[in-house]
PDB file of N, CA and C in Angstrom:
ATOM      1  N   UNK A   1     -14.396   8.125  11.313  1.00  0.00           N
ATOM      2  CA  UNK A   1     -13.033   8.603  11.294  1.00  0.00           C
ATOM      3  C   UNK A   1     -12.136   7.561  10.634  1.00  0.00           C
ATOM      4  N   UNK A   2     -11.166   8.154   9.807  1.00  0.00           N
ATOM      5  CA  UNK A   2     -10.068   7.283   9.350  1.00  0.00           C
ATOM      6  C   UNK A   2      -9.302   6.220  10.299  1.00  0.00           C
ATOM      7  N   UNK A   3      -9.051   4.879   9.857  1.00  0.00           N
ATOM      8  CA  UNK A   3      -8.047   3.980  10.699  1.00  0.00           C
ATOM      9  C   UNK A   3      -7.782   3.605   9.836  1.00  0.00           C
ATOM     10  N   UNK A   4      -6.132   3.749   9.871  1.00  0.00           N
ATOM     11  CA  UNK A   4      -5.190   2.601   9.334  1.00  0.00           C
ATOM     12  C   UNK A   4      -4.629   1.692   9.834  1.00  0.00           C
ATOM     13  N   UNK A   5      -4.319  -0.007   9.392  1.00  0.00           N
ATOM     14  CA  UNK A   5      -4.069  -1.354   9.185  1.00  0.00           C
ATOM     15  C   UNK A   5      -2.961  -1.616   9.492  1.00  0.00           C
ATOM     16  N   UNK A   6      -1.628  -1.122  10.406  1.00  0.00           N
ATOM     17  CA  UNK A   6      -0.759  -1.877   9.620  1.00  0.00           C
ATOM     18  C   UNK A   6      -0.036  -3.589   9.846  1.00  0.00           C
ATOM     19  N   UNK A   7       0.652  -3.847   8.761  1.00  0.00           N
ATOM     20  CA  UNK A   7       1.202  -5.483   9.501  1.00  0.00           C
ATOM     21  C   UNK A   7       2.014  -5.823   8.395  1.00  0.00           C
ATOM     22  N   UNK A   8       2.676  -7.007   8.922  1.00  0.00           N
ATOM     23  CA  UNK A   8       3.932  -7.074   8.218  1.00  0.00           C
ATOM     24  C   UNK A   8       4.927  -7.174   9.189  1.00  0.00           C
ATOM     25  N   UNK A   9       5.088  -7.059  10.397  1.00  0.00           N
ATOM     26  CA  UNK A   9       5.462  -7.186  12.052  1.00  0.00           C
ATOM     27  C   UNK A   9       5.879  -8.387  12.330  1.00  0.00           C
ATOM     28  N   UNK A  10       7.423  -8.722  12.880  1.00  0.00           N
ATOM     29  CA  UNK A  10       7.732  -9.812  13.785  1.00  0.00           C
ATOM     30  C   UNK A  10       9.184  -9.956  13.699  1.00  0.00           C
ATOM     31  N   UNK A  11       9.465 -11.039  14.089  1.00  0.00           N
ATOM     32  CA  UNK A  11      10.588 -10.927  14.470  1.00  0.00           C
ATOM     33  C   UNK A  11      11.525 -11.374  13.146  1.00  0.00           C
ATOM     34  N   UNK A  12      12.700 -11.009  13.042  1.00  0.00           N
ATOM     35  CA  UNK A  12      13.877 -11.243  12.434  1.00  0.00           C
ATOM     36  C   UNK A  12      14.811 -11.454  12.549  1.00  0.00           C
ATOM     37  N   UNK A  13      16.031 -12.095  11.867  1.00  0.00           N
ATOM     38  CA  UNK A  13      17.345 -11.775  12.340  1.00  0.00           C
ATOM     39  C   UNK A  13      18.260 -11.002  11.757  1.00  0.00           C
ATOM     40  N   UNK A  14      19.139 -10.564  12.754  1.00  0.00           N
ATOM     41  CA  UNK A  14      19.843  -9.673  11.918  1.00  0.00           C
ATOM     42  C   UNK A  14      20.247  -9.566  10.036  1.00  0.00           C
ATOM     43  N   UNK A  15      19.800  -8.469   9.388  1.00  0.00           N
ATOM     44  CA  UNK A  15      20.479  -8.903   8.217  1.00  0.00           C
ATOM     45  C   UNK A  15      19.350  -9.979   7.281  1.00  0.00           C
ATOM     46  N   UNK A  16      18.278  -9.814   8.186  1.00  0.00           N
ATOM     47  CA  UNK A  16      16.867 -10.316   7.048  1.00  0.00           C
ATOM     48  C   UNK A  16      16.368  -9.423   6.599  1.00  0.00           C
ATOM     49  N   UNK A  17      15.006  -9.148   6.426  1.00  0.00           N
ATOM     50  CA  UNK A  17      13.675  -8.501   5.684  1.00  0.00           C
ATOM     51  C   UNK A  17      12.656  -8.818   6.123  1.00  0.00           C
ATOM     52  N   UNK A  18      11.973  -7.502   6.084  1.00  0.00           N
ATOM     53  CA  UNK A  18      10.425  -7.138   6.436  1.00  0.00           C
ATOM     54  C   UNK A  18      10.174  -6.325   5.324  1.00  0.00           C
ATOM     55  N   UNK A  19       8.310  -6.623   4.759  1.00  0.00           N
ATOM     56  CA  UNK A  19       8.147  -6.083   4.501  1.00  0.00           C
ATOM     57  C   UNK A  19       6.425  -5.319   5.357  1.00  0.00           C
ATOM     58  N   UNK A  20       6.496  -4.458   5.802  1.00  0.00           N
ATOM     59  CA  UNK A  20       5.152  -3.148   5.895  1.00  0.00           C
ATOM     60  C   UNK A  20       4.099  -3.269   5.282  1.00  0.00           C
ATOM     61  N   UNK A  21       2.491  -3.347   5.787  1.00  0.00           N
ATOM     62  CA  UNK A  21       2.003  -2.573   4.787  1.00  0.00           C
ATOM     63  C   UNK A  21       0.842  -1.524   5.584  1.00  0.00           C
ATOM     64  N   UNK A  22       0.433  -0.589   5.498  1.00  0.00           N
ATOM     65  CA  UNK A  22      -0.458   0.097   5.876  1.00  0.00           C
ATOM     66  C   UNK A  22      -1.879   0.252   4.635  1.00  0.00           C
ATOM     67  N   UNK A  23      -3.073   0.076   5.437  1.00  0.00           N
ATOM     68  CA  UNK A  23      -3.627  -0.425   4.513  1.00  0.00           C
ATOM     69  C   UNK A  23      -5.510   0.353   5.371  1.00  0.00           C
ATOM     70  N   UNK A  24      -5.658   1.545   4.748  1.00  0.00           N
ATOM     71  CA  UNK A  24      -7.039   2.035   5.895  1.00  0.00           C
ATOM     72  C   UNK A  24      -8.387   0.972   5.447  1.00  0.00           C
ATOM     73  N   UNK A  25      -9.127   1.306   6.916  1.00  0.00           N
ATOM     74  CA  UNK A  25     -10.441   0.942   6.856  1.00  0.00           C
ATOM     75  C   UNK A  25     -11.244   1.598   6.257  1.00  0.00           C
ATOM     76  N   UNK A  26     -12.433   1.221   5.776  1.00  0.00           N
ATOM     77  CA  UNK A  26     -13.717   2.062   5.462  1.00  0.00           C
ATOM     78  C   UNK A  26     -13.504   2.520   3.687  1.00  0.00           C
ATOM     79  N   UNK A  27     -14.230   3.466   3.367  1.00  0.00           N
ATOM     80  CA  UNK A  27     -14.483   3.576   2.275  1.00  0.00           C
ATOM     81  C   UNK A  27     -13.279   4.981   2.473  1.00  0.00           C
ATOM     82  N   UNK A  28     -11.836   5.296   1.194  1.00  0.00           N
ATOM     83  CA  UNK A  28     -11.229   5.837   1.462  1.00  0.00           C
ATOM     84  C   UNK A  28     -10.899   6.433  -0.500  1.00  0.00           C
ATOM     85  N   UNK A  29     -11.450   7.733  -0.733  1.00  0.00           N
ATOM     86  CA  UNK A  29     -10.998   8.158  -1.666  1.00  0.00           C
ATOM     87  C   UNK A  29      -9.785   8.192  -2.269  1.00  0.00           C
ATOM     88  N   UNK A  30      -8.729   9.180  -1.773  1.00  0.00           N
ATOM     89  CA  UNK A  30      -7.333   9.556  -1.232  1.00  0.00           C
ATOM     90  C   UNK A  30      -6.686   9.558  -0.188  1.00  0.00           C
ATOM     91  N   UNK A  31      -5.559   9.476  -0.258  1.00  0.00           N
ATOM     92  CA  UNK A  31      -4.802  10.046   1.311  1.00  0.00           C
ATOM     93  C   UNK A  31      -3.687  10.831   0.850  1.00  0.00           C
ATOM     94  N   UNK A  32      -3.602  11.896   1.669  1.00  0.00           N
ATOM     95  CA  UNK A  32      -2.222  12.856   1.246  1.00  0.00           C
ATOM     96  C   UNK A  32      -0.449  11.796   1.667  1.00  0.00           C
ATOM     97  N   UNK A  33      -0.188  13.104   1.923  1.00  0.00           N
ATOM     98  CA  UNK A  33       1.366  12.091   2.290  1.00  0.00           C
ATOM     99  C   UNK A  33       0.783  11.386   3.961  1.00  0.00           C
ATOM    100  N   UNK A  34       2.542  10.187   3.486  1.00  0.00           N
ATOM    101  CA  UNK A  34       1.789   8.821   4.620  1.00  0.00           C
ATOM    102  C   UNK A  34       3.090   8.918   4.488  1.00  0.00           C
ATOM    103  N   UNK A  35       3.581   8.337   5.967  1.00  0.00           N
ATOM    104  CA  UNK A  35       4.415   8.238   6.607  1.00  0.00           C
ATOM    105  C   UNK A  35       4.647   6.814   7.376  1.00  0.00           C
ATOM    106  N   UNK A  36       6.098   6.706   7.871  1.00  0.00           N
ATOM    107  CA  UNK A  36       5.956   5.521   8.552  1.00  0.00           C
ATOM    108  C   UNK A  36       7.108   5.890   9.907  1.00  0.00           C
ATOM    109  N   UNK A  37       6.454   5.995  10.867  1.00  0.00           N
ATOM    110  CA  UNK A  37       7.238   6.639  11.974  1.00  0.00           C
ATOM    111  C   UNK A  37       7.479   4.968  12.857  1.00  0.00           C
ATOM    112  N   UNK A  38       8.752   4.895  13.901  1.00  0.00           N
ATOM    113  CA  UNK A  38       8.694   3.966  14.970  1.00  0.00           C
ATOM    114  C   UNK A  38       9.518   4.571  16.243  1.00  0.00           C
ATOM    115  N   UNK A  39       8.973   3.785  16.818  1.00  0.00           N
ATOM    116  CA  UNK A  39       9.112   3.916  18.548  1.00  0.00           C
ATOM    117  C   UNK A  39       9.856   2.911  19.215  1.00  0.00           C
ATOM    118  N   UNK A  40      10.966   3.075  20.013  1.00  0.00           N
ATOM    119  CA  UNK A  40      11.335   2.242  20.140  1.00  0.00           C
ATOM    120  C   UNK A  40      11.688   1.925  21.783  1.00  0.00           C
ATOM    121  N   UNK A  41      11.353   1.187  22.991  1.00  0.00           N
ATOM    122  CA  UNK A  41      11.178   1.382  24.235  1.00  0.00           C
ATOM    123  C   UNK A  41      11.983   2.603  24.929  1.00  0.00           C
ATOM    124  N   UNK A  42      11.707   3.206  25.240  1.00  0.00           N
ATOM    125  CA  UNK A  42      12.383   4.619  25.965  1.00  0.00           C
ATOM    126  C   UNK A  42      12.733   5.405  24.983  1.00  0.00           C
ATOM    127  N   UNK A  43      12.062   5.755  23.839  1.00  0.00           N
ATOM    128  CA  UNK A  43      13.130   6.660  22.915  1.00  0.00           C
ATOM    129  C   UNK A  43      11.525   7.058  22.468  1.00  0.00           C
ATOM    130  N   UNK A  44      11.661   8.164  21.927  1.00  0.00           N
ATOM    131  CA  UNK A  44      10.483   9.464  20.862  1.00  0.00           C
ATOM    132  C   UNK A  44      10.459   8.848  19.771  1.00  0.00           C
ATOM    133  N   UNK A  45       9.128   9.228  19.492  1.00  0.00           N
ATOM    134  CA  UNK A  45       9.245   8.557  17.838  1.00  0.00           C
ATOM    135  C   UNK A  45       9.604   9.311  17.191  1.00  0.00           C
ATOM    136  N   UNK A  46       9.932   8.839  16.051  1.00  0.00           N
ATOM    137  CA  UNK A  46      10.699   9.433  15.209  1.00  0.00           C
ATOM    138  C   UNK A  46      10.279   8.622  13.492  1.00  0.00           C
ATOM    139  N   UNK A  47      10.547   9.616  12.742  1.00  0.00           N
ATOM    140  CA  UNK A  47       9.925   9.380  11.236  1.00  0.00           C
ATOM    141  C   UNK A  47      10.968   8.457  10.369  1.00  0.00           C
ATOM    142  N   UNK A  48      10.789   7.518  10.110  1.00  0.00           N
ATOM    143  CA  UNK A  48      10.953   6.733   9.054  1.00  0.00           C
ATOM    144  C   UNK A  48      11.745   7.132   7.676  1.00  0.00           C
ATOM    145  N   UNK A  49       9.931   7.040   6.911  1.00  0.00           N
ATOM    146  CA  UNK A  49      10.124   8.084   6.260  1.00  0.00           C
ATOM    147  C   UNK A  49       9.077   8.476   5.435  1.00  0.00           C
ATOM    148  N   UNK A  50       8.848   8.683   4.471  1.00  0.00           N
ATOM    149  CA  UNK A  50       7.200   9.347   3.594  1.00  0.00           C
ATOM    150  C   UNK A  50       7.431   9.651   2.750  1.00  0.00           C
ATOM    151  N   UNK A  51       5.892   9.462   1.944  1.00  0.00           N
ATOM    152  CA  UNK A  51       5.810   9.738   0.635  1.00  0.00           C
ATOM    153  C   UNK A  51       4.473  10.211   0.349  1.00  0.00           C
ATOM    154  N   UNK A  52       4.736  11.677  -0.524  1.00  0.00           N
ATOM    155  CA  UNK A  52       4.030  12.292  -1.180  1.00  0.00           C
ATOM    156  C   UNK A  52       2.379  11.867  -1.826  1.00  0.00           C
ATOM    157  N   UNK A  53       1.434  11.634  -1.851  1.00  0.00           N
ATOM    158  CA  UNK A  53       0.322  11.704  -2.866  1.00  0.00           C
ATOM    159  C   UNK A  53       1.011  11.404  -4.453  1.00  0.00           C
ATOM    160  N   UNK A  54       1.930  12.521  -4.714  1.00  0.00           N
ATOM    161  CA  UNK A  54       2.547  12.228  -6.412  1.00  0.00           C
ATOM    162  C   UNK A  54       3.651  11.392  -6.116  1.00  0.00           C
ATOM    163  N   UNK A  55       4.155  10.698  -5.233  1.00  0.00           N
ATOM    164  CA  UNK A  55       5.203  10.016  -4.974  1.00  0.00           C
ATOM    165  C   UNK A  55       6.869  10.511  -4.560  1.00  0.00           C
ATOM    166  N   UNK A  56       6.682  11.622  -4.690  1.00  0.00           N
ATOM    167  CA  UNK A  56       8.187  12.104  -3.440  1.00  0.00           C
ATOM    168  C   UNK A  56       7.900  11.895  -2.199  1.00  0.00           C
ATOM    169  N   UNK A  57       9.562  10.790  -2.030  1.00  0.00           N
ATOM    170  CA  UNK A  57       9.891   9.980  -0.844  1.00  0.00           C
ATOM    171  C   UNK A  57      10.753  11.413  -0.229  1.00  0.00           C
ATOM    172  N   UNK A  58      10.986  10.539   1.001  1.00  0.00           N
ATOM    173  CA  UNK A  58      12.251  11.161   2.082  1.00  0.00           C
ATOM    174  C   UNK A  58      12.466   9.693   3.355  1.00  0.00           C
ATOM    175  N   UNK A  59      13.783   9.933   3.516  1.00  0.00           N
ATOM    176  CA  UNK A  59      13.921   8.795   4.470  1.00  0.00           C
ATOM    177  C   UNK A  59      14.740   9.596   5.494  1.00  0.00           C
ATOM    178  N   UNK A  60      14.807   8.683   6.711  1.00  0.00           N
ATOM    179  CA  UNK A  60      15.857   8.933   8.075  1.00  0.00           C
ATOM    180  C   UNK A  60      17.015   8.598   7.250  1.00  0.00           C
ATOM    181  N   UNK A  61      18.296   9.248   8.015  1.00  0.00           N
ATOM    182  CA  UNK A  61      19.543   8.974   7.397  1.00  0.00           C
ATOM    183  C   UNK A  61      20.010   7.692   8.283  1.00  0.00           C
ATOM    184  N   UNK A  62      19.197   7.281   8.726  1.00  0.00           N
ATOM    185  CA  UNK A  62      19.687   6.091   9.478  1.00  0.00           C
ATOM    186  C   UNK A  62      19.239   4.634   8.865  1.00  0.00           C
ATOM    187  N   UNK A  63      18.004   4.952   7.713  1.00  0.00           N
ATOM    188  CA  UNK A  63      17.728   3.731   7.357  1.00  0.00           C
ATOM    189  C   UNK A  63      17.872   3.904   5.470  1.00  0.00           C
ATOM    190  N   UNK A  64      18.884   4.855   5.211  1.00  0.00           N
ATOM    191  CA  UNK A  64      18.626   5.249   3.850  1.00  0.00           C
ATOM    192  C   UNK A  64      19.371   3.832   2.762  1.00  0.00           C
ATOM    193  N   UNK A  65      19.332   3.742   2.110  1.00  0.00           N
ATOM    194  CA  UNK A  65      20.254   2.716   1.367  1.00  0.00           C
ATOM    195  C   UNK A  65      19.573   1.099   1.810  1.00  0.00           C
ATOM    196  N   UNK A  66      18.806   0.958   3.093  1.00  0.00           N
ATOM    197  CA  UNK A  66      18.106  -0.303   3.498  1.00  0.00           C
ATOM    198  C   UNK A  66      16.822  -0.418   3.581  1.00  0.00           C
ATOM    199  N   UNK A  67      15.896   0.567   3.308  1.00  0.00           N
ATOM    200  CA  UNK A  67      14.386   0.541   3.470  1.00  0.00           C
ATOM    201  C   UNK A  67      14.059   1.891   2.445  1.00  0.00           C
ATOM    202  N   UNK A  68      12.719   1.047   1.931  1.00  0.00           N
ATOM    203  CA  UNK A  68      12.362   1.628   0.817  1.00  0.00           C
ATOM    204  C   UNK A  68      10.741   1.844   1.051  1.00  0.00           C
ATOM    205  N   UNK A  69      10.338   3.146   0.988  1.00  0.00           N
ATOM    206  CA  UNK A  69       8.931   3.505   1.442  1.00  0.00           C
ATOM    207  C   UNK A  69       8.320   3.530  -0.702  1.00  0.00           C
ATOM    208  N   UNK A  70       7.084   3.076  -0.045  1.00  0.00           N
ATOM    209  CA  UNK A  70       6.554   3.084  -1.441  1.00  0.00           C
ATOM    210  C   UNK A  70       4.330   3.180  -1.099  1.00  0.00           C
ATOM    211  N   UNK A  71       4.036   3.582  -2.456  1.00  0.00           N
ATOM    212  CA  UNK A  71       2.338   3.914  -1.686  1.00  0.00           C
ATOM    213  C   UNK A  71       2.062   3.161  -3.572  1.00  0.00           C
ATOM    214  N   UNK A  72       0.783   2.867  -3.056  1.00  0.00           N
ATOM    215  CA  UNK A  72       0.031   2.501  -4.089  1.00  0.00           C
ATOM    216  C   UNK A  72      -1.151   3.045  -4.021  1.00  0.00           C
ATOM    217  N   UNK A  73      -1.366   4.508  -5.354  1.00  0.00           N
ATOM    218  CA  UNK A  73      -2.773   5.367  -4.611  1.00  0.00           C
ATOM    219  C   UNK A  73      -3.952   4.267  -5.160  1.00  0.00           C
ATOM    220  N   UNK A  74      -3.748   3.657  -6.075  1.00  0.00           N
ATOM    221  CA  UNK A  74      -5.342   2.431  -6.468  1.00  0.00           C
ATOM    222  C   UNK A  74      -5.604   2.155  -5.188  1.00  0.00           C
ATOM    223  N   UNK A  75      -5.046   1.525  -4.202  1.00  0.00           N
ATOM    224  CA  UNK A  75      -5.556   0.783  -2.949  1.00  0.00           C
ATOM    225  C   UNK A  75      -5.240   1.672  -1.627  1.00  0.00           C
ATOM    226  N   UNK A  76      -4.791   2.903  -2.192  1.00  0.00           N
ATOM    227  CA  UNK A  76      -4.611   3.542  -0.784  1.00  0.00           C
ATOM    228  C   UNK A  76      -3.406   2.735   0.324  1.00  0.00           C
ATOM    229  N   UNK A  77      -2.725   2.059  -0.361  1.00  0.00           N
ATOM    230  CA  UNK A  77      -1.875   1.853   0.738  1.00  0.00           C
ATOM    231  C   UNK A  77      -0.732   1.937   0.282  1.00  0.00           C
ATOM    232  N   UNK A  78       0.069   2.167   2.175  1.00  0.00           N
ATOM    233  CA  UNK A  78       1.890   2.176   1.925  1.00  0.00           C
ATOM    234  C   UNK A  78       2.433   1.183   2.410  1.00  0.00           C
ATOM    235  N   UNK A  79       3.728   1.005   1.622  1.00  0.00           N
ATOM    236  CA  UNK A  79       4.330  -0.325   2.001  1.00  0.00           C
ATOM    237  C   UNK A  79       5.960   0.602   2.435  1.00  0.00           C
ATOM    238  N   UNK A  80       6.631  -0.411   3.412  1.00  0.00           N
ATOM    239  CA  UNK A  80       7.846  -0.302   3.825  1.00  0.00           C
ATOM    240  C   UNK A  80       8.729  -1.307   3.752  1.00  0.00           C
ATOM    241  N   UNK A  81       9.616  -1.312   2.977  1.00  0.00           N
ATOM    242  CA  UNK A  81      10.462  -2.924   2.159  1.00  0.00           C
ATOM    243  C   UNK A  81      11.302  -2.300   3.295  1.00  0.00           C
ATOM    244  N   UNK A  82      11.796  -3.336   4.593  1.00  0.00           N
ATOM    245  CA  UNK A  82      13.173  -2.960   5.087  1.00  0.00           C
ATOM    246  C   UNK A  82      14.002  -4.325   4.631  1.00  0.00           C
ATOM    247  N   UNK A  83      15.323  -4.286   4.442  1.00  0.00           N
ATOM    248  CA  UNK A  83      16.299  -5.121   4.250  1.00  0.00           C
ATOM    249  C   UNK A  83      17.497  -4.820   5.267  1.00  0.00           C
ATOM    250  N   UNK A  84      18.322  -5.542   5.095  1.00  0.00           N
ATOM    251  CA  UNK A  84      19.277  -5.479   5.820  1.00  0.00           C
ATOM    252  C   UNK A  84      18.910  -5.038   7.298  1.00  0.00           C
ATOM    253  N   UNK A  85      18.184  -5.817   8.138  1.00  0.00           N
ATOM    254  CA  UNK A  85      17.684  -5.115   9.123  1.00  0.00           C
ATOM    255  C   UNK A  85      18.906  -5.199  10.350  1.00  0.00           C
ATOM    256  N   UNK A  86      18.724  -4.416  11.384  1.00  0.00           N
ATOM    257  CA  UNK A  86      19.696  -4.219  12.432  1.00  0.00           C
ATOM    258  C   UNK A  86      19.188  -4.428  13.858  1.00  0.00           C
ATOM    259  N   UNK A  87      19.729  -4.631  15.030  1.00  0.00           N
ATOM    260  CA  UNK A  87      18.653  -4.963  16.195  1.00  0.00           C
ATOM    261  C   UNK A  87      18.605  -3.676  16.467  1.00  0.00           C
ATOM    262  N   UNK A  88      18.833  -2.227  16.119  1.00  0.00           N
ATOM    263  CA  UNK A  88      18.572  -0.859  16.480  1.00  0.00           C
ATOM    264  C   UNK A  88      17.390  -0.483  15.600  1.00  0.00           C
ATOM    265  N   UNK A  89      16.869  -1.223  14.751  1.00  0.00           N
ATOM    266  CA  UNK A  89      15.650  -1.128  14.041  1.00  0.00           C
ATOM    267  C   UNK A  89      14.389  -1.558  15.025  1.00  0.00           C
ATOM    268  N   UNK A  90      14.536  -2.242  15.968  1.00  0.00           N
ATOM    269  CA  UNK A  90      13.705  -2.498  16.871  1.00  0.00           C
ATOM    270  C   UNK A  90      12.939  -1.843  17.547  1.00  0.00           C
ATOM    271  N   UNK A  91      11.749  -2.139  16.811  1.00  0.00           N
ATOM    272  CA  UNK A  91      10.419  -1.122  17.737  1.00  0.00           C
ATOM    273  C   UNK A  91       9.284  -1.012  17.124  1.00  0.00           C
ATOM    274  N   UNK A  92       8.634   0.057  17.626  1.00  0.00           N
ATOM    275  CA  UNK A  92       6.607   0.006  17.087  1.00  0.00           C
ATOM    276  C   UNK A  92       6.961   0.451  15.856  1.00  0.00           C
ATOM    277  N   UNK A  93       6.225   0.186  14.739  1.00  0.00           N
ATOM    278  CA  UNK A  93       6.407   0.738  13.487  1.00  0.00           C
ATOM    279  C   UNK A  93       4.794   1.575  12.977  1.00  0.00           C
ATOM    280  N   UNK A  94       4.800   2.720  13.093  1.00  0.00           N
ATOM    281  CA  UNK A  94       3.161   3.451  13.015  1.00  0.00           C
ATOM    282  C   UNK A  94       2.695   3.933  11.788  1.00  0.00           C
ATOM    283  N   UNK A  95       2.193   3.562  10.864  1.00  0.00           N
ATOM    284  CA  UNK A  95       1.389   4.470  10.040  1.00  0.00           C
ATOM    285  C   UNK A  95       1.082   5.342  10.044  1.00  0.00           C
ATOM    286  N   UNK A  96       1.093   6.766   9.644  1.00  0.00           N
ATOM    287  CA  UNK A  96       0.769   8.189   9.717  1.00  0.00           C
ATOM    288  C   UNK A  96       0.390   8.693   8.620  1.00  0.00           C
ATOM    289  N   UNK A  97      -0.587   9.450   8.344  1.00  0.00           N
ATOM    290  CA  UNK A  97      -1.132  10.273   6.917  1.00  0.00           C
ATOM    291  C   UNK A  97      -1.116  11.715   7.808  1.00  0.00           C
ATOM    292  N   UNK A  98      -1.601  12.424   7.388  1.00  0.00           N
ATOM    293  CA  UNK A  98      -1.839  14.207   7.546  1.00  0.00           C
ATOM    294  C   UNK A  98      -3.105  14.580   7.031  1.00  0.00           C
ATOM    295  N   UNK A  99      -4.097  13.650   6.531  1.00  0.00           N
ATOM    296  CA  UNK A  99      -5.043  14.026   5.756  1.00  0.00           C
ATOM    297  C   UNK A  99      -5.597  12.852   4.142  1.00  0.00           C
ATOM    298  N   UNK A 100      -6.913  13.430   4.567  1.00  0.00           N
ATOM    299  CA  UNK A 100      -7.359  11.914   3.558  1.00  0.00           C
ATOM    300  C   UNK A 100      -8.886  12.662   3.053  1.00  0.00           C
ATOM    301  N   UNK A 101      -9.699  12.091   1.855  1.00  0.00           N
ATOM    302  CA  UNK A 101     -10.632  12.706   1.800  1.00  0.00           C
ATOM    303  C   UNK A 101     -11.645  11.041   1.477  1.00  0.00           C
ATOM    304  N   UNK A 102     -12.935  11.210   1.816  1.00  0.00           N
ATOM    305  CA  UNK A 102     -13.784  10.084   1.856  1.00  0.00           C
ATOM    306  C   UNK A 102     -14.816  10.483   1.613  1.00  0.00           C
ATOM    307  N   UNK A 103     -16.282   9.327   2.028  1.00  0.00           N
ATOM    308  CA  UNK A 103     -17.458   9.741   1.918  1.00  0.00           C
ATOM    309  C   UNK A 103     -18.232  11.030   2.433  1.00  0.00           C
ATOM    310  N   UNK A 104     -17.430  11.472   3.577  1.00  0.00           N
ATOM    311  CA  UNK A 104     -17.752  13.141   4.179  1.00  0.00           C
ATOM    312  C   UNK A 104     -17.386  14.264   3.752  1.00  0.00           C
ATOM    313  N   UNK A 105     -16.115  13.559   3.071  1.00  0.00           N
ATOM    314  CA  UNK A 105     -15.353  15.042   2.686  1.00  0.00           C
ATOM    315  C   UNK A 105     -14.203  14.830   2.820  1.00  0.00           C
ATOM    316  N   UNK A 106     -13.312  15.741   3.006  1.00  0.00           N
ATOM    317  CA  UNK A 106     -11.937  15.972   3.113  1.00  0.00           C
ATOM    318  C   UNK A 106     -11.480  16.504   4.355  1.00  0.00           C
ATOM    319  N   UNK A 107      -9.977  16.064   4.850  1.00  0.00           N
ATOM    320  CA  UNK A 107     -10.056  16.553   6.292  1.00  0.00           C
ATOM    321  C   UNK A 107      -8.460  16.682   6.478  1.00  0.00           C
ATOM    322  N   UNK A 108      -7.960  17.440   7.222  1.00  0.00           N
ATOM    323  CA  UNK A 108      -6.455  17.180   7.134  1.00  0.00           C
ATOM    324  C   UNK A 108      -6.327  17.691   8.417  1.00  0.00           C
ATOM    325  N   UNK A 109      -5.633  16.146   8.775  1.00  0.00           N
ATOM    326  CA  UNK A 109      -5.216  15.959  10.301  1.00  0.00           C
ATOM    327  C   UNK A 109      -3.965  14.807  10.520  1.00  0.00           C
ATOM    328  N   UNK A 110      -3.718  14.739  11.652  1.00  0.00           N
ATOM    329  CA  UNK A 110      -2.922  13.677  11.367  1.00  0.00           C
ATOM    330  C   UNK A 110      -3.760  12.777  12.277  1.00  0.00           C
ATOM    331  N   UNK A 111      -3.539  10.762  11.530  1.00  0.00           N
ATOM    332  CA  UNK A 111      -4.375  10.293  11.679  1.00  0.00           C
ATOM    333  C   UNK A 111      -2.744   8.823  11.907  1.00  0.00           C
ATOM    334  N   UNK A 112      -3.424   8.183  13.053  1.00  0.00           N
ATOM    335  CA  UNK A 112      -2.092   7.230  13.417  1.00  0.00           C
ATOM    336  C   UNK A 112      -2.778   5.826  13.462  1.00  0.00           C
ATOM    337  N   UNK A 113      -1.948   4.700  12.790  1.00  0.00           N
ATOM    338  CA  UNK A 113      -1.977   2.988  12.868  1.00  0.00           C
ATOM    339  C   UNK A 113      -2.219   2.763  14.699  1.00  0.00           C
ATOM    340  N   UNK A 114      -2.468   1.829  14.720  1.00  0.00           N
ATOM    341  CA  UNK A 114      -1.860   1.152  15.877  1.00  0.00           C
ATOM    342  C   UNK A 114      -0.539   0.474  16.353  1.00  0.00           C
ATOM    343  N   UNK A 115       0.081   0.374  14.784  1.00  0.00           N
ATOM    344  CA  UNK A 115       1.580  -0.047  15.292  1.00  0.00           C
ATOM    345  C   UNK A 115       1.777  -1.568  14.715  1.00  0.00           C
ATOM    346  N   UNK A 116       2.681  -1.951  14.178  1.00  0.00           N
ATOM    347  CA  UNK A 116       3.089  -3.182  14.130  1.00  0.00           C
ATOM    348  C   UNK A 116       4.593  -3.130  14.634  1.00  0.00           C
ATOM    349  N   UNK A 117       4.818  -4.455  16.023  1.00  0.00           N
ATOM    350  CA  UNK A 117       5.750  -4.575  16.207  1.00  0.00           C
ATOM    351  C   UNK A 117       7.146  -5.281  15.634  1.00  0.00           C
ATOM    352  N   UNK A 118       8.342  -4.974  15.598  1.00  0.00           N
ATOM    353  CA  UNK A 118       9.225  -5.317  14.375  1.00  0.00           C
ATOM    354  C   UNK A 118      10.787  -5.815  15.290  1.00  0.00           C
ATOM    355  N   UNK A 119      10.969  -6.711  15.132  1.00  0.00           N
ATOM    356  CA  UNK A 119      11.998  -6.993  16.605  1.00  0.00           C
ATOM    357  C   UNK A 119      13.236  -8.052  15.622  1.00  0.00           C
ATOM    358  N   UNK A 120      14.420  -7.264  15.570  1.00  0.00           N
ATOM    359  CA  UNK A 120      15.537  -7.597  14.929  1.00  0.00           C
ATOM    360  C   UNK A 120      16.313  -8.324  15.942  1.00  0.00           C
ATOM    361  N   UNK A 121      16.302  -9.819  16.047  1.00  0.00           N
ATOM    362  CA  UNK A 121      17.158 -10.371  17.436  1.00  0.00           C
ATOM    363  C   UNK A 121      18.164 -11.706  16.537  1.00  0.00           C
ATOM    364  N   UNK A 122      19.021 -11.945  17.211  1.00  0.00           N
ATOM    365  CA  UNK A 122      19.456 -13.372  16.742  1.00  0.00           C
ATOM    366  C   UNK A 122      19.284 -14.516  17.455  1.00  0.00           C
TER     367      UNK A 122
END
């Protein structure tokens, strides 16, 4: 089964930068759209934002103008440039695809990181 990598996780201060990367295990043909969802203690996760296989993005209107989702299909991975970070940015940051195809075949599901944690403090 698919696992994705991610890291790029820790702490900041207000008004720095992180950058993301999600990055799967194993032998990995493609991946459809990938996403970058976070969680943040007592609150639902909620989507980031994602990008397409051909490269159409979408972001939260909460992080638009400060974080920039980007994929590189050669290596199968996505990256998340945040800037200008805020301490309401604080929380799990998850990797998400919908589907990927490999040495078995093709499969479309949704398939989740373990999380890198991302903590905006001064």
């Amino acid at each position: 089964q698919m696992q994705q990598v991610e890291s790029g996780g820790g702490l900041v201060q207000p008004g720095g930068s992180l950058r993301l990367s999600c990055a799967p295990s194993g032998t990995i043909f493609s991946i459809n759209t990938m996403g970058w969802y976070r969680q943040a203690p007592g609150k639902e996760r909620e989507l980031v934002g994602a990008v397409t296989r051909d490269g159409v993005t979408n972001s939260a209107d909460s992080v638009k103008g400060r974080f920039t989702i980007s994929r590189d299909n050669a290596k199968n991975t996505l990256y998340l440039q945040m800037n200008s970070l805020k301490p309401e940015d604080t929380a799990v940051y998850y990797c998400h695809t919908d589907g990927y195809c490999g040495v078995n075949g093709c499969y479309k599901h949704d398939y989740w990181g373990q999380g890198t944690q991302v903590t905006v403090s001064s």
